[in-house]
C-alpha atoms as a PDB file:
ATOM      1  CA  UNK A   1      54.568  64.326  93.160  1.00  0.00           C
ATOM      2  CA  UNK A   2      56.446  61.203  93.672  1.00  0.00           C
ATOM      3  CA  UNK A   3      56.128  58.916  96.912  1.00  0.00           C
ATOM      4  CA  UNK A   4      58.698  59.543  99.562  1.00  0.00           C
ATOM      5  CA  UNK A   5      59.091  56.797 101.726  1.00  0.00           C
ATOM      6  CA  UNK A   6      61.409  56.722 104.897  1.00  0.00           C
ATOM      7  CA  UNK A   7      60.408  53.489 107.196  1.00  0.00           C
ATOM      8  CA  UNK A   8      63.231  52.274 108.711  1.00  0.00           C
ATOM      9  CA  UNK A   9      62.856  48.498 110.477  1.00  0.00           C
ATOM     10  CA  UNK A  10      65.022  46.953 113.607  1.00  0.00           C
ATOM     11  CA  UNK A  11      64.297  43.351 112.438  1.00  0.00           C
ATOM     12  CA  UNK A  12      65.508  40.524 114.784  1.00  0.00           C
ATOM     13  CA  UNK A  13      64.904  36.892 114.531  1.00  0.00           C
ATOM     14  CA  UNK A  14      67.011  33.629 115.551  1.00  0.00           C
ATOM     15  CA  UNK A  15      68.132  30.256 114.505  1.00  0.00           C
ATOM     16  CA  UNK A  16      65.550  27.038 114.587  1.00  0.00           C
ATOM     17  CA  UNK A  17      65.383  26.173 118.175  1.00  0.00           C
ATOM     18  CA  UNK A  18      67.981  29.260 119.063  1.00  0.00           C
ATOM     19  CA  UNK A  19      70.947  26.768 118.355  1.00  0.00           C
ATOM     20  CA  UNK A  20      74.163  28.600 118.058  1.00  0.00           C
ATOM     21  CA  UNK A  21      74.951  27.343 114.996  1.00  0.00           C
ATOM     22  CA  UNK A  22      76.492  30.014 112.731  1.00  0.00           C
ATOM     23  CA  UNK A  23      80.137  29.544 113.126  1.00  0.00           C
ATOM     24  CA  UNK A  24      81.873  32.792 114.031  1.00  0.00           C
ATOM     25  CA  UNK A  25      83.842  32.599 110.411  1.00  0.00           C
ATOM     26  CA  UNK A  26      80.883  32.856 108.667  1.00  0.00           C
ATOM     27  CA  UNK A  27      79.107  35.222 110.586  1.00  0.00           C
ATOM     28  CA  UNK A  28      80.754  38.748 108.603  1.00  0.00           C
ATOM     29  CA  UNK A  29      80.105  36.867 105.344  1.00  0.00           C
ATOM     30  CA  UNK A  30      76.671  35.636 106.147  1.00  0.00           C
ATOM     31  CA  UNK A  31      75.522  39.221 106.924  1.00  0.00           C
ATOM     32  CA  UNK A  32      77.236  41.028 103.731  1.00  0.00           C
ATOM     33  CA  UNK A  33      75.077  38.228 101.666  1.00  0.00           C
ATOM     34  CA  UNK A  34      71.858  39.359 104.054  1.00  0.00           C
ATOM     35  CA  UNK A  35      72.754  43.231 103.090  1.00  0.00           C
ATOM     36  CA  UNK A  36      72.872  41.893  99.032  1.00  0.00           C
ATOM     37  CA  UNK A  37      69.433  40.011  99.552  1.00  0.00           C
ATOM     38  CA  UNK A  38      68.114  43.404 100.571  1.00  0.00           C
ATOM     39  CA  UNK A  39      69.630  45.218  97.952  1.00  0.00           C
ATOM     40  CA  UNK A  40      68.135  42.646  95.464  1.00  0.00           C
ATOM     41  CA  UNK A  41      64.314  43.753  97.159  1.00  0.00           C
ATOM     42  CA  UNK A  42      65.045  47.711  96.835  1.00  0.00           C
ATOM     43  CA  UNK A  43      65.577  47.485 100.196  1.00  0.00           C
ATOM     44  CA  UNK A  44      69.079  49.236 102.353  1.00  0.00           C
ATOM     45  CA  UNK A  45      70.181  47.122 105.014  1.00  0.00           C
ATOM     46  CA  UNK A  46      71.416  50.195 106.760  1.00  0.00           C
ATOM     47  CA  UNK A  47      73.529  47.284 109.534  1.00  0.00           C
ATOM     48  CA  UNK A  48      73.645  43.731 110.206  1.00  0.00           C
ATOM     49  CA  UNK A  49      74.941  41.771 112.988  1.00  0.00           C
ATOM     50  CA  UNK A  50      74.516  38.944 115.192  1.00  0.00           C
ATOM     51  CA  UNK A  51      75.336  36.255 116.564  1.00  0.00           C
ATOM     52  CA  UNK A  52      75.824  32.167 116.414  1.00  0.00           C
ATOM     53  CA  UNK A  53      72.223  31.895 117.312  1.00  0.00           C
ATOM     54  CA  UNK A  54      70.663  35.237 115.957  1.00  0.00           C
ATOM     55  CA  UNK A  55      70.936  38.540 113.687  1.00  0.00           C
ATOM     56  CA  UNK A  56      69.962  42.341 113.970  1.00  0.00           C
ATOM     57  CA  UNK A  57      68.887  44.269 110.636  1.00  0.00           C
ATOM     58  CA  UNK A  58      68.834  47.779 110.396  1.00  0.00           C
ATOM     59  CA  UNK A  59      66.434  48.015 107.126  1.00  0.00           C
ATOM     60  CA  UNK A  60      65.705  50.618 105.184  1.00  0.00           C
ATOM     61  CA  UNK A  61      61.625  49.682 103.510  1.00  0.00           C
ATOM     62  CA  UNK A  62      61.257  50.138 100.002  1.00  0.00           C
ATOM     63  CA  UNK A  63      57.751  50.933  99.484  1.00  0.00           C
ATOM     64  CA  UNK A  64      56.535  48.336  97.237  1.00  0.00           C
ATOM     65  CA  UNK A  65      56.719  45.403  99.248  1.00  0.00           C
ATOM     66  CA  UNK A  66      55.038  44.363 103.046  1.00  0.00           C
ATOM     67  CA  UNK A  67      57.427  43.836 105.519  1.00  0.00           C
ATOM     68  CA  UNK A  68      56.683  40.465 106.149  1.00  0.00           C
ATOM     69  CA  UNK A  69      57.532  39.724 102.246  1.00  0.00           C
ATOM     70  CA  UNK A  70      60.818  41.179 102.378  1.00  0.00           C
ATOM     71  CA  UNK A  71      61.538  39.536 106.117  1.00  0.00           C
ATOM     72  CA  UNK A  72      60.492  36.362 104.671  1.00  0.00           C
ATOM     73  CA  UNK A  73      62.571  36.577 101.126  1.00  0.00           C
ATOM     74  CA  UNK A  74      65.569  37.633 103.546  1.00  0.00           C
ATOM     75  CA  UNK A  75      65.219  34.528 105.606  1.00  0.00           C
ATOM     76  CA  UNK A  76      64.948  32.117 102.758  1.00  0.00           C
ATOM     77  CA  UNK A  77      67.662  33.149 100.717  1.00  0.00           C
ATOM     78  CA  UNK A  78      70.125  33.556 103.660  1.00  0.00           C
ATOM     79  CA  UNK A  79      68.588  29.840 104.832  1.00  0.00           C
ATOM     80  CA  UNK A  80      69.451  28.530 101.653  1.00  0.00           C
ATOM     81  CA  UNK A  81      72.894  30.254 101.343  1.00  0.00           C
ATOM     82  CA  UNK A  82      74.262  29.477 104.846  1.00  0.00           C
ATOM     83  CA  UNK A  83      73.418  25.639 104.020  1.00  0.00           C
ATOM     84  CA  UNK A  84      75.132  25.416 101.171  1.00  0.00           C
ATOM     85  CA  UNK A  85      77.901  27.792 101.517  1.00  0.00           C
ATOM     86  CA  UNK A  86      78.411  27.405 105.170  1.00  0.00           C
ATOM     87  CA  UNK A  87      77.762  23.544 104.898  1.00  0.00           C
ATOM     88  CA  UNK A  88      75.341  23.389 107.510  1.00  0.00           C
ATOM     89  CA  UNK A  89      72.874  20.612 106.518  1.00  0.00           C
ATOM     90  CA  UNK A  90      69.016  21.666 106.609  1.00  0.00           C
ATOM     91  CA  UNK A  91      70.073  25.151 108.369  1.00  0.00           C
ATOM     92  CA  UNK A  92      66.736  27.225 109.161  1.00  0.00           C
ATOM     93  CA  UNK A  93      66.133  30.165 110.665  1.00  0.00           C
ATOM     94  CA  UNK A  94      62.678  30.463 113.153  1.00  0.00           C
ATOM     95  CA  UNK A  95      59.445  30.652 112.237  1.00  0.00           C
ATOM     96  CA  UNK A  96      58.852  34.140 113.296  1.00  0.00           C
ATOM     97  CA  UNK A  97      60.980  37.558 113.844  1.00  0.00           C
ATOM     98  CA  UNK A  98      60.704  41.270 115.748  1.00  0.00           C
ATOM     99  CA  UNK A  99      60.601  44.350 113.875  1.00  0.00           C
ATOM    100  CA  UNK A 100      60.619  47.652 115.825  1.00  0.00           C
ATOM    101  CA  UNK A 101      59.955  50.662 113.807  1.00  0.00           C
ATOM    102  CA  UNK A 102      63.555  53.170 114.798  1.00  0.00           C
ATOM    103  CA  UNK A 103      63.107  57.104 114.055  1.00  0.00           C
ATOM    104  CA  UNK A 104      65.312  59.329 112.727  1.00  0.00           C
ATOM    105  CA  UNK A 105      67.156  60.447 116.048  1.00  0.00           C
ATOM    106  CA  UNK A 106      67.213  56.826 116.943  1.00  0.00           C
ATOM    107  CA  UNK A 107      69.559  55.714 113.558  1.00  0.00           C
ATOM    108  CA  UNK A 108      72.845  55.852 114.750  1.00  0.00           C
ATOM    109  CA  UNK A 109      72.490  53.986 117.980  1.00  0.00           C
ATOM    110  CA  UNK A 110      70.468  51.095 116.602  1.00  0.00           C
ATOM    111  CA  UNK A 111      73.465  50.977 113.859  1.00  0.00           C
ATOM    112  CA  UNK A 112      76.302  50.485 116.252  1.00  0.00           C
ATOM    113  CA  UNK A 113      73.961  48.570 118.797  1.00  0.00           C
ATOM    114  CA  UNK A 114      73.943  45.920 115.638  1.00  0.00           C
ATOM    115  CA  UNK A 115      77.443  46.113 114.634  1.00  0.00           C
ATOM    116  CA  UNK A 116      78.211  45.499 118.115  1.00  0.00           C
ATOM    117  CA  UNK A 117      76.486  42.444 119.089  1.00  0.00           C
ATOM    118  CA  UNK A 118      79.843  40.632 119.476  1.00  0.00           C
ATOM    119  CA  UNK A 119      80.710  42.397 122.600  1.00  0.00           C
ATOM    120  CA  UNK A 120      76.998  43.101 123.538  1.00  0.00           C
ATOM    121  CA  UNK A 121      76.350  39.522 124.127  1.00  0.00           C
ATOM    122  CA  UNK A 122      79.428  39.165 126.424  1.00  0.00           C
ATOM    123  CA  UNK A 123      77.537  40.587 129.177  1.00  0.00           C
ATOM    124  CA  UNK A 124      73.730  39.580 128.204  1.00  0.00           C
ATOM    125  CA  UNK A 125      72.355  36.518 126.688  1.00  0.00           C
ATOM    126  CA  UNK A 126      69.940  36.684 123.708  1.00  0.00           C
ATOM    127  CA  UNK A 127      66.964  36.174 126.397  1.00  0.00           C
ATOM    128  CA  UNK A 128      67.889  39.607 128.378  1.00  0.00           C
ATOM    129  CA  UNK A 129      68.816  41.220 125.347  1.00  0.00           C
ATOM    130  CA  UNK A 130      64.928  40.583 123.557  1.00  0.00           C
ATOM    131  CA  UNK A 131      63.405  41.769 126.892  1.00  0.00           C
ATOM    132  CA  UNK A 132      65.437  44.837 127.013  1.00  0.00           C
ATOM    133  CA  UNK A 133      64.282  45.440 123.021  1.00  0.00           C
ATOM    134  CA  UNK A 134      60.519  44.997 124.390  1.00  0.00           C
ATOM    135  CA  UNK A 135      60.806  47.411 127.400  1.00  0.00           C
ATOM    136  CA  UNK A 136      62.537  49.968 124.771  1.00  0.00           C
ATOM    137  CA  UNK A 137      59.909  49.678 122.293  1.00  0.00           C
ATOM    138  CA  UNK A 138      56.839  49.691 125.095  1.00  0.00           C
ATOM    139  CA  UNK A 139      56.135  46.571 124.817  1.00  0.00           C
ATOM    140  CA  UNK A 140      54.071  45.321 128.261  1.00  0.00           C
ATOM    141  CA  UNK A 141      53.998  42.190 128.381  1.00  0.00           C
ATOM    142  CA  UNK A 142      56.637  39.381 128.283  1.00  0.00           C
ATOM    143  CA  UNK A 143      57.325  37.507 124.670  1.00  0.00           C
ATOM    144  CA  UNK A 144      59.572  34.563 124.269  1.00  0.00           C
ATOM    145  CA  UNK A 145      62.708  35.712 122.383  1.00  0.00           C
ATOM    146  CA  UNK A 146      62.779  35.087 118.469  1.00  0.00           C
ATOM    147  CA  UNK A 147      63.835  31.579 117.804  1.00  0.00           C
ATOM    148  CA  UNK A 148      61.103  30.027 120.763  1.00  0.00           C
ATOM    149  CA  UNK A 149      58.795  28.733 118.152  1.00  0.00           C
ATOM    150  CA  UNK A 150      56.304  26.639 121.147  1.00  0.00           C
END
């Protein structure tokens, strides 16, 4: 019998510092190279979305790889990309990131809660937003948001 894997991750993590730094041109081009990194891991990024100062991935695990691997491989390549193509000198993403395991009834939400983090983020900032994730996912006590490396 072959291995049947189905662990799909809500990954979230910010800019260095949480500057808003990804221009809002960039931003549709920066996530379709983010969904190509994952492809390159035989990993689906089933959504991906953000904002100037952080980005939402809907992943789809492949089962050869840890999760931090692929979350790290993700970040470095996009790092790297977003500084050269975007021209935005030593560019880095934090340190660290959220992943939230989402079940199968839980997919299509968590796809247009990404896809909509435009509008989501004109009525809560990235702090509110992180705390609402934690509450979601049963998380008791308070964490600073992706991005506060301290």
């Amino acid at each position: 019998m072959h291995s049947i894997i189905c662990n799909r991750v809500h990954i979230v993590f910010g800019t260095a510092e949480r500057r808003a730094v990804i221009p809002d041109d960039l931003q549709e081009r920066l996530w379709a190279y983010i969904g190509g990194v994952a492809r390159n891991l035989d990993a689906v990024a089933m959504a991906v979305g953000g904002t100037a100062d952080h980005v939402h991935i809907l992943l789809a695990m492949p089962g050869n790889q840890s999760l931090s691997e692929v979350v790290q491989k993700i970040k470095a390549n996009s790092s790297r990309w977003i500084s050269e193509e975007g021209k935005i000198p030593l560019f880095s993403w934090q340190k660290g990131y959220g992943a939230f395991s989402v079940g199968a009834t839980a997919m299509k939400p968590t796809i247009e809660y990404i896809l909509g983090q435009r509008d989501h983020h004109r009525r809560a900032n990235f702090v509110e937003e992180w705390q609402r994730i934690l509450t979601q996912h049963g998380v008791d006590r308070v964490l600073a948001p992706p991005g506060d490396d301290a």
